[in-house]
PDB file of N, CA and C in Angstrom:
ATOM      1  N   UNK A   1    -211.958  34.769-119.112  1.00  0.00           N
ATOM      2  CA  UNK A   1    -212.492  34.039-117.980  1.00  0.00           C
ATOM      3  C   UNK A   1    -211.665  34.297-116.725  1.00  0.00           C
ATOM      4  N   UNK A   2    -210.510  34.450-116.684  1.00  0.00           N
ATOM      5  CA  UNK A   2    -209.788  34.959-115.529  1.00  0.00           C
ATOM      6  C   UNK A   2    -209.876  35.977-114.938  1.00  0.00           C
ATOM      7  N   UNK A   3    -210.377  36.802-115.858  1.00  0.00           N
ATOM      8  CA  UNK A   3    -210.070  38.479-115.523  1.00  0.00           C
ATOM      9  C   UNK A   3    -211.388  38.182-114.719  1.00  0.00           C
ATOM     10  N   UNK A   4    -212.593  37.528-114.693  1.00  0.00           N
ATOM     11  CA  UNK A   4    -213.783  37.504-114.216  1.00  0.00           C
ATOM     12  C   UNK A   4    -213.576  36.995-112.996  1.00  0.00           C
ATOM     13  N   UNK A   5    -212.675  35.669-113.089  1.00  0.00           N
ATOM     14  CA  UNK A   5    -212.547  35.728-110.881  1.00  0.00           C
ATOM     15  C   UNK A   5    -211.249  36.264-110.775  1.00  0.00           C
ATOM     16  N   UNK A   6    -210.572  37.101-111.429  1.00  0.00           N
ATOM     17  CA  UNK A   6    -209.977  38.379-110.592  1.00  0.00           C
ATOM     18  C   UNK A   6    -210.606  39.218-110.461  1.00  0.00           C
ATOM     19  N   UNK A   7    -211.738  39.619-110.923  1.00  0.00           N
ATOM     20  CA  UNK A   7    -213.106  40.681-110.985  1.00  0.00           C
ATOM     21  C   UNK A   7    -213.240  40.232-109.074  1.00  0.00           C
ATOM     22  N   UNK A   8    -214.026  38.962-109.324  1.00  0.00           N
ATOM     23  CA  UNK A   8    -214.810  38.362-108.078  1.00  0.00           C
ATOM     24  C   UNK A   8    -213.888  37.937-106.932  1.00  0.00           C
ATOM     25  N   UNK A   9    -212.597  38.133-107.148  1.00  0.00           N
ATOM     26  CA  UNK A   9    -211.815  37.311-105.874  1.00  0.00           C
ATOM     27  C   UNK A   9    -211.157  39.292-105.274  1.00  0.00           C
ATOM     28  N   UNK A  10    -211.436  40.169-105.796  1.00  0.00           N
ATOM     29  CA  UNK A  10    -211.185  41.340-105.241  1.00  0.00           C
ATOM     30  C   UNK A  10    -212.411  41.955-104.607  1.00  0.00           C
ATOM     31  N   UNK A  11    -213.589  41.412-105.096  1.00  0.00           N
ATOM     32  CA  UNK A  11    -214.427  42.077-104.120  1.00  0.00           C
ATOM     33  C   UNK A  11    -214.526  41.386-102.724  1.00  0.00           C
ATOM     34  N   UNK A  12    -213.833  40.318-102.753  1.00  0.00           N
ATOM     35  CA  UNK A  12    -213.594  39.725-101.483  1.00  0.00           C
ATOM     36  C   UNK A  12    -212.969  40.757-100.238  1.00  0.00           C
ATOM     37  N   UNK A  13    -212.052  41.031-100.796  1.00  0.00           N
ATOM     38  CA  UNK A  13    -210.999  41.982 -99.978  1.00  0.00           C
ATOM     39  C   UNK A  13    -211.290  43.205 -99.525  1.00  0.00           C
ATOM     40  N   UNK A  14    -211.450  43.579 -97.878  1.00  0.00           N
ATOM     41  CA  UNK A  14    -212.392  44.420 -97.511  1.00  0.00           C
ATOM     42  C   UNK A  14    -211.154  45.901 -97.245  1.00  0.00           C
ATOM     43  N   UNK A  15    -211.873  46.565 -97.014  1.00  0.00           N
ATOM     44  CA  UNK A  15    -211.110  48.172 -96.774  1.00  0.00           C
ATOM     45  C   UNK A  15    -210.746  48.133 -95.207  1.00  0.00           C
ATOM     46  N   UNK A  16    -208.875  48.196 -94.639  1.00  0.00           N
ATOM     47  CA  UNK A  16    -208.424  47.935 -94.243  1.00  0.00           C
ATOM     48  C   UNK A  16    -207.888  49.302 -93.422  1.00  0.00           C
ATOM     49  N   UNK A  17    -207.899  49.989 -92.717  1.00  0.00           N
ATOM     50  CA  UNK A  17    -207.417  51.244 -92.928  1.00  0.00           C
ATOM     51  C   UNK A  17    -206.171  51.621 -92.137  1.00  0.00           C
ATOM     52  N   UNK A  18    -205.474  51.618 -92.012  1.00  0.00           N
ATOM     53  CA  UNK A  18    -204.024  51.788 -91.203  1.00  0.00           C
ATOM     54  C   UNK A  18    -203.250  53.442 -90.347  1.00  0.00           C
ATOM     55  N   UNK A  19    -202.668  53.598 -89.287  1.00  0.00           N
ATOM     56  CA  UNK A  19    -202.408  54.890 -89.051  1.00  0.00           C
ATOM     57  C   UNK A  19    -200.921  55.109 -90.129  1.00  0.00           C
ATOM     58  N   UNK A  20    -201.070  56.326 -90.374  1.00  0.00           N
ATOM     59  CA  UNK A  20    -199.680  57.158 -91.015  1.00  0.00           C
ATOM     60  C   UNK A  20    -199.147  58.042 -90.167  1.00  0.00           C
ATOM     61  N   UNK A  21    -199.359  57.687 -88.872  1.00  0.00           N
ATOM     62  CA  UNK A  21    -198.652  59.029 -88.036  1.00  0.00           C
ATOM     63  C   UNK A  21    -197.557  59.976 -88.219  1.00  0.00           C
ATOM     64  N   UNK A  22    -196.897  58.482 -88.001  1.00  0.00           N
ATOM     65  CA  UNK A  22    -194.929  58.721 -88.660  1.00  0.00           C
ATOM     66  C   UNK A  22    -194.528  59.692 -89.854  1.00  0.00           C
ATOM     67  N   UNK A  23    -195.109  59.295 -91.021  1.00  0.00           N
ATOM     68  CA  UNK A  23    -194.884  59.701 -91.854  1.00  0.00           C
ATOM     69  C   UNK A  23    -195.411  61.010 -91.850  1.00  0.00           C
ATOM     70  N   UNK A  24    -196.733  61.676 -91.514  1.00  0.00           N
ATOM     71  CA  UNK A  24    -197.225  63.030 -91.146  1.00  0.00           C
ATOM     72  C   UNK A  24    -196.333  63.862 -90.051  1.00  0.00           C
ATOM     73  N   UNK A  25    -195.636  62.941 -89.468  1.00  0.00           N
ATOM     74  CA  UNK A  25    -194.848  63.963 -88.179  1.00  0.00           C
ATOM     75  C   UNK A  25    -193.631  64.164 -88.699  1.00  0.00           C
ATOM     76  N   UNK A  26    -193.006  63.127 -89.764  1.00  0.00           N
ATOM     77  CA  UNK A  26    -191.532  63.954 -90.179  1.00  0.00           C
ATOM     78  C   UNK A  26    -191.818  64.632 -91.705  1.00  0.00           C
ATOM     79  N   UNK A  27    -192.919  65.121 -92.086  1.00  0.00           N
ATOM     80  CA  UNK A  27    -193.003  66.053 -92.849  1.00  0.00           C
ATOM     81  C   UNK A  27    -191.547  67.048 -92.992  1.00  0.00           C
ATOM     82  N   UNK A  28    -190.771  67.385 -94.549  1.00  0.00           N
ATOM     83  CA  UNK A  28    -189.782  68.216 -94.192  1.00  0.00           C
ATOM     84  C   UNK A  28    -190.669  69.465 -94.049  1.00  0.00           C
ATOM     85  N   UNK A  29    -189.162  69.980 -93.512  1.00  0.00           N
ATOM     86  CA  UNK A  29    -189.769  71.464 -92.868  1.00  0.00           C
ATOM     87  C   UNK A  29    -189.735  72.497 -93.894  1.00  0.00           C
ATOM     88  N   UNK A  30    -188.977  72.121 -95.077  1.00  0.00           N
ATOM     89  CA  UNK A  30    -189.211  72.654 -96.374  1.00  0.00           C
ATOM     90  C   UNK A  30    -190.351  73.012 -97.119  1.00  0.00           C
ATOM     91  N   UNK A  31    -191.229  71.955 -96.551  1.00  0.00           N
ATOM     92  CA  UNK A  31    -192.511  71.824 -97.574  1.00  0.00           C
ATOM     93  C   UNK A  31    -193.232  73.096 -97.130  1.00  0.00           C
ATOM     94  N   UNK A  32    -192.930  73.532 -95.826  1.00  0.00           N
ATOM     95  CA  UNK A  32    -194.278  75.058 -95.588  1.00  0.00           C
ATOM     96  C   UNK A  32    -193.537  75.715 -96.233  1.00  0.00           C
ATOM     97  N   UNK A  33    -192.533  75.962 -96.532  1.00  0.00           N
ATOM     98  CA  UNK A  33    -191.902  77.327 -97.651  1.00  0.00           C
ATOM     99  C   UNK A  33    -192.839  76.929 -99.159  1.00  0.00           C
ATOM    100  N   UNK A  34    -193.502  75.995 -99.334  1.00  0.00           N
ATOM    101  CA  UNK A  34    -194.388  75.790-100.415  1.00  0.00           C
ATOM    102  C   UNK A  34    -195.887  76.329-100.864  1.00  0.00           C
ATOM    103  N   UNK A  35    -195.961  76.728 -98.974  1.00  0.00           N
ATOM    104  CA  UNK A  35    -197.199  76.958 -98.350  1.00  0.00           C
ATOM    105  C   UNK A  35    -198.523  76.029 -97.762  1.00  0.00           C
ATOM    106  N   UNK A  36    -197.532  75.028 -97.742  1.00  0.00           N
ATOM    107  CA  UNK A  36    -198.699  73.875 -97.409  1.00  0.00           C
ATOM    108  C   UNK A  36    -197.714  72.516 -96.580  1.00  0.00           C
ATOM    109  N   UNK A  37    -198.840  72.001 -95.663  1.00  0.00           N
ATOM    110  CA  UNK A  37    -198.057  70.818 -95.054  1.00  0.00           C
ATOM    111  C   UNK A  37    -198.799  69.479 -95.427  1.00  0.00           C
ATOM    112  N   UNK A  38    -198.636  68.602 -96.117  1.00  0.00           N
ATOM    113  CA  UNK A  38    -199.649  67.054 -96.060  1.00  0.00           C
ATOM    114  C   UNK A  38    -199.733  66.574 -94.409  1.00  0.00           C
ATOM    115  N   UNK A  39    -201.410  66.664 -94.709  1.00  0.00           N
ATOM    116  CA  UNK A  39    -202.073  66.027 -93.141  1.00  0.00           C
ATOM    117  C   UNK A  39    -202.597  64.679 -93.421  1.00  0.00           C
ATOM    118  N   UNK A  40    -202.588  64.609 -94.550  1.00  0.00           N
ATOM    119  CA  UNK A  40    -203.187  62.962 -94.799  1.00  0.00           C
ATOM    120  C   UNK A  40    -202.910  62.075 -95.775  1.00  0.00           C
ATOM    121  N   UNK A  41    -202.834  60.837 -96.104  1.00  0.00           N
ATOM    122  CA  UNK A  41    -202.742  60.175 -97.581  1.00  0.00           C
ATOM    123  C   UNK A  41    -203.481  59.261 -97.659  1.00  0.00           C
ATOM    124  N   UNK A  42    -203.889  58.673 -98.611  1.00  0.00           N
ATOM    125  CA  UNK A  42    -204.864  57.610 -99.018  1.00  0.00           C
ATOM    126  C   UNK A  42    -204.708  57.031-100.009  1.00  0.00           C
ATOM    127  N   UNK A  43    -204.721  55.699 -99.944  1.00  0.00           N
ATOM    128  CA  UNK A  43    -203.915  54.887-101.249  1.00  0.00           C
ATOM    129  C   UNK A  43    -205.540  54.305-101.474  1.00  0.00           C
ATOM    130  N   UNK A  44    -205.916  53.767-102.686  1.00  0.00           N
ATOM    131  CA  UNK A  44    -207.232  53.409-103.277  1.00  0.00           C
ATOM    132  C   UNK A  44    -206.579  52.186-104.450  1.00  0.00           C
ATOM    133  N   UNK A  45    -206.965  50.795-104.959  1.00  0.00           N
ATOM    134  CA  UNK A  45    -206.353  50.111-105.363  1.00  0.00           C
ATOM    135  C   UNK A  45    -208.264  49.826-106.419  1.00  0.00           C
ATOM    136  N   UNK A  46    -207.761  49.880-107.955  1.00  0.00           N
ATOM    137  CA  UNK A  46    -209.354  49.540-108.728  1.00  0.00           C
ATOM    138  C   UNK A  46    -208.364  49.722-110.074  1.00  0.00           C
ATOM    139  N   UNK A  47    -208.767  48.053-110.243  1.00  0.00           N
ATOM    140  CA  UNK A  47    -209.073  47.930-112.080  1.00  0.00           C
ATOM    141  C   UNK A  47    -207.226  48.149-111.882  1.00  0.00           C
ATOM    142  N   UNK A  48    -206.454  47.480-111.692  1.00  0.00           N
ATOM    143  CA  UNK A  48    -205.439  47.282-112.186  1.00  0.00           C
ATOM    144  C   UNK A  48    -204.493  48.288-112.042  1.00  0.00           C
ATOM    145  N   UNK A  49    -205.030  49.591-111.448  1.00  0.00           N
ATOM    146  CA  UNK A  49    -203.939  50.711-110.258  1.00  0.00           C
ATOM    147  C   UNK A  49    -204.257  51.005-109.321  1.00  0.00           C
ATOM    148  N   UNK A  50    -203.540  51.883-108.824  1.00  0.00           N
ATOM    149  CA  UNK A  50    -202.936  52.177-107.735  1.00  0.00           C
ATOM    150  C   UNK A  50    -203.392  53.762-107.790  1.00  0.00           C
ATOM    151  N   UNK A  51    -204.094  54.454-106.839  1.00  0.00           N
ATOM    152  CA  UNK A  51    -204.307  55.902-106.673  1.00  0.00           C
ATOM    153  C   UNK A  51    -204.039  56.404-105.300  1.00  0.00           C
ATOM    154  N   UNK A  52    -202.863  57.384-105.358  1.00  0.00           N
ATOM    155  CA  UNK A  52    -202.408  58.095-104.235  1.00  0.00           C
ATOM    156  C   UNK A  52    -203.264  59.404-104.378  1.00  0.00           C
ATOM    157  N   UNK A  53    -203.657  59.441-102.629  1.00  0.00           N
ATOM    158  CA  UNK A  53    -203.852  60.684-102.608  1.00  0.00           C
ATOM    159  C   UNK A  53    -203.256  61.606-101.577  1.00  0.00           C
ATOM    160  N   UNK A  54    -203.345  62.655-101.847  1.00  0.00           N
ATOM    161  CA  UNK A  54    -202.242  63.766-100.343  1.00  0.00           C
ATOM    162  C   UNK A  54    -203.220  64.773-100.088  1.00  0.00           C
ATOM    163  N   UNK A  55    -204.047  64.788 -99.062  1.00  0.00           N
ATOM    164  CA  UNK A  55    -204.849  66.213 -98.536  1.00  0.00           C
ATOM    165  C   UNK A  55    -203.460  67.388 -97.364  1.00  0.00           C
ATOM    166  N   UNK A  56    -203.371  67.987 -97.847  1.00  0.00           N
ATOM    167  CA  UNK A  56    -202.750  69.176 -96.689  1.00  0.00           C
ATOM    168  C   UNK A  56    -203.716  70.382 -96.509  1.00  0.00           C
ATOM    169  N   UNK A  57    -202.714  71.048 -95.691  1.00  0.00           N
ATOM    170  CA  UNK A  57    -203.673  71.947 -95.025  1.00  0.00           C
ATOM    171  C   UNK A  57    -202.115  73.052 -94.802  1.00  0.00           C
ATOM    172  N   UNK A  58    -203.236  74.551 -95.110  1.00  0.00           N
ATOM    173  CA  UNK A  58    -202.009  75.688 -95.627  1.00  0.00           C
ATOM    174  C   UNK A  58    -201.429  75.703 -94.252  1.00  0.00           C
ATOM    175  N   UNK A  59    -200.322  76.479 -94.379  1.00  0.00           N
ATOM    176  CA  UNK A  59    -199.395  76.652 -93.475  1.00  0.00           C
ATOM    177  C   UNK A  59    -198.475  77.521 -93.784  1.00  0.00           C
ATOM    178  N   UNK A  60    -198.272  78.188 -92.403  1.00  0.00           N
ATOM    179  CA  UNK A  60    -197.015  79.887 -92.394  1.00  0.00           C
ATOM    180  C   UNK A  60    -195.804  79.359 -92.190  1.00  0.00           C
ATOM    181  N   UNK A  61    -195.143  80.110 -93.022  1.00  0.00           N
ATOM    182  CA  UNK A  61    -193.678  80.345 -93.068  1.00  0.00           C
ATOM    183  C   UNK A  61    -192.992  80.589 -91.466  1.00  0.00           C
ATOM    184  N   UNK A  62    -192.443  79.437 -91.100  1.00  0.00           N
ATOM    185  CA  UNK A  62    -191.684  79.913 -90.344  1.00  0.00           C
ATOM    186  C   UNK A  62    -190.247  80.606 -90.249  1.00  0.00           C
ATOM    187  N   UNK A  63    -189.479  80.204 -90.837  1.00  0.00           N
ATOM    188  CA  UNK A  63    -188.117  80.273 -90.958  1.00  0.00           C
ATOM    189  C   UNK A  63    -187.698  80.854 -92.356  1.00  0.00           C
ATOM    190  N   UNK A  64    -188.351  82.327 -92.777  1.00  0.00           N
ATOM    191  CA  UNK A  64    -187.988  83.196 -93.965  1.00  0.00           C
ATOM    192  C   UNK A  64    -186.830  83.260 -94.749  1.00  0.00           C
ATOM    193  N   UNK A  65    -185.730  83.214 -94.172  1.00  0.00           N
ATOM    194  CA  UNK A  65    -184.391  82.620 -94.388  1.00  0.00           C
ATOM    195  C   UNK A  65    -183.960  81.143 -95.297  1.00  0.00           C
ATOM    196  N   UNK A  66    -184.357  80.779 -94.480  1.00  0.00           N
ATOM    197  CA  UNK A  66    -184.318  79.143 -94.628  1.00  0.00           C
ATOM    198  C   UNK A  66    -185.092  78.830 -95.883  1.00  0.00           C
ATOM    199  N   UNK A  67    -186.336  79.182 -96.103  1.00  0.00           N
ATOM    200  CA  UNK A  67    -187.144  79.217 -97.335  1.00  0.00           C
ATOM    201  C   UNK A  67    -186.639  79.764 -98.812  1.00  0.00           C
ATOM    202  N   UNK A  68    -186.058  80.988 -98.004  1.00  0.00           N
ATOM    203  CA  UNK A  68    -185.216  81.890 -99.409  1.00  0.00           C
ATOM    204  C   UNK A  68    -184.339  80.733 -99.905  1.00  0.00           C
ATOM    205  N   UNK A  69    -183.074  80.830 -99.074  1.00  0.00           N
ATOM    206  CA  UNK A  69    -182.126  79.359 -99.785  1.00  0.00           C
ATOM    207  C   UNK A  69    -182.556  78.524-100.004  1.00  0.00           C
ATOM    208  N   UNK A  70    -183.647  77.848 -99.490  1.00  0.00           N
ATOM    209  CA  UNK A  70    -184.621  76.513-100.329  1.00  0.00           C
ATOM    210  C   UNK A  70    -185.244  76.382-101.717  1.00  0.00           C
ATOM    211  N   UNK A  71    -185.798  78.063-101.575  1.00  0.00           N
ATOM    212  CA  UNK A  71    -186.642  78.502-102.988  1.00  0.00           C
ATOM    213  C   UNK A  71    -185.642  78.450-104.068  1.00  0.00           C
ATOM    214  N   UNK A  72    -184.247  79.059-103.796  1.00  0.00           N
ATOM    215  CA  UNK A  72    -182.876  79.357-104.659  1.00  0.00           C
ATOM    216  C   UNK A  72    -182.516  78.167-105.250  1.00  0.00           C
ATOM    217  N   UNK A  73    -182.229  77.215-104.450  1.00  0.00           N
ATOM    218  CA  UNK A  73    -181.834  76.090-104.402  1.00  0.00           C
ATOM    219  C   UNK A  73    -182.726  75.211-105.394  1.00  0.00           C
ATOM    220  N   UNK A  74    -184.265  75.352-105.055  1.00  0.00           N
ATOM    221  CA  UNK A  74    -185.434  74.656-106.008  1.00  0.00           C
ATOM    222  C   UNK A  74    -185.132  75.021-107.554  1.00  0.00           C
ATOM    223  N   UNK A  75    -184.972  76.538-108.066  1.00  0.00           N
ATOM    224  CA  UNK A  75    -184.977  77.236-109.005  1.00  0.00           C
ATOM    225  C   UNK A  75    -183.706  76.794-109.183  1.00  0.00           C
ATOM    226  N   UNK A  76    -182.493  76.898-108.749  1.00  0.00           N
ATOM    227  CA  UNK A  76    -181.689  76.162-109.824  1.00  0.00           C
ATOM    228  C   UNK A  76    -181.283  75.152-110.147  1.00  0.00           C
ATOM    229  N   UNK A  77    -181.840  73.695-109.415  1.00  0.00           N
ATOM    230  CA  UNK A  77    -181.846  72.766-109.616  1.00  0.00           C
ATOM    231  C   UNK A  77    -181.848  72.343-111.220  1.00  0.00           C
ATOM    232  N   UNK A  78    -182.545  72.516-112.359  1.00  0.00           N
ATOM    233  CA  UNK A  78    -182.653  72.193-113.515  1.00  0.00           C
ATOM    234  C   UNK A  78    -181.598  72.352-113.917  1.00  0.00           C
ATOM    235  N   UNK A  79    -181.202  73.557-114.148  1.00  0.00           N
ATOM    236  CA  UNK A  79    -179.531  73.924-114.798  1.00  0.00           C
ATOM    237  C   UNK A  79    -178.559  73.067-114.269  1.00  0.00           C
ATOM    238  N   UNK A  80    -178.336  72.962-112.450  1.00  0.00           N
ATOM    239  CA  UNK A  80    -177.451  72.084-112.190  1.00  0.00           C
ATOM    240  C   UNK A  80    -177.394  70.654-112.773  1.00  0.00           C
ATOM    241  N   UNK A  81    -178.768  69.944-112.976  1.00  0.00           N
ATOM    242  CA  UNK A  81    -179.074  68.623-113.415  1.00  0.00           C
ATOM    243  C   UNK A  81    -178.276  68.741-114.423  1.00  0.00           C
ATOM    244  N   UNK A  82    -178.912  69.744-115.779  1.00  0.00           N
ATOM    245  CA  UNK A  82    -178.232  69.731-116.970  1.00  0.00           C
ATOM    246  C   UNK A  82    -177.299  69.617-117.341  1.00  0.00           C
ATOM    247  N   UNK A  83    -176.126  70.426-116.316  1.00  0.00           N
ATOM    248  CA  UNK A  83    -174.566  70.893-116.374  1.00  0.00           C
ATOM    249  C   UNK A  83    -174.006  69.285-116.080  1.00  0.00           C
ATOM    250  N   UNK A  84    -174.652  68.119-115.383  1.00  0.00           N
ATOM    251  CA  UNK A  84    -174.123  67.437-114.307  1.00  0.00           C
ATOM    252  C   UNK A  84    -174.152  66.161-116.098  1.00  0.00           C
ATOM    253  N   UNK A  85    -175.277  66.430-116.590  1.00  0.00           N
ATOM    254  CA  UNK A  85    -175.617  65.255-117.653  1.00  0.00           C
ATOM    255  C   UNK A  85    -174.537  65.827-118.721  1.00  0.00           C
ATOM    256  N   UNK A  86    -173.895  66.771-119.102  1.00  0.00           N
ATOM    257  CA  UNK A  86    -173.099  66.685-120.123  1.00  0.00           C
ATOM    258  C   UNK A  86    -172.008  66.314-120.044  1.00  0.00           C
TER     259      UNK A  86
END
């Protein structure tokens, strides 16, 4: 019987929509060495979760350099973790 006006006391609650500017403008600058930048997010709330979403849009390498030591850095991350847990 509860779950039924938590059913009915959520359709109350209307779609609210908010800006993310901030968060789209300090994107790291890492992420285009991935090939992609997030231009948008969207949070969706049904049945007891929570659904994130991230739309981006591709994007060029600026700083080739910078990417290399990033990519290096990505790739050996695991081993370092490992070395750090024993």
């Amino acid at each position: 019987m509860a779950n039924l006006q938590l059913e009915a006391l959520k359709k109350t609650f209307k779609e609210i929509p908010f800006t993310i500017g901030d968060i789209m403008r300090k994107n790291p600058k890492e992420l285009k060495c991935l090939g992609f930048n997030v231009s948008d997010l969207d949070v969706s709330f049904a049945k007891g979760f929570a659904q994130f979403t991230a739309y981006y849009k591709d994007a060029k390498v600026a700083d080739k350099e910078m990417c290399q030591k990033f990519l290096e850095e990505l790739k050996d991350a695991p081993q370092r973790i490992a070395n750090q847990m024993e």
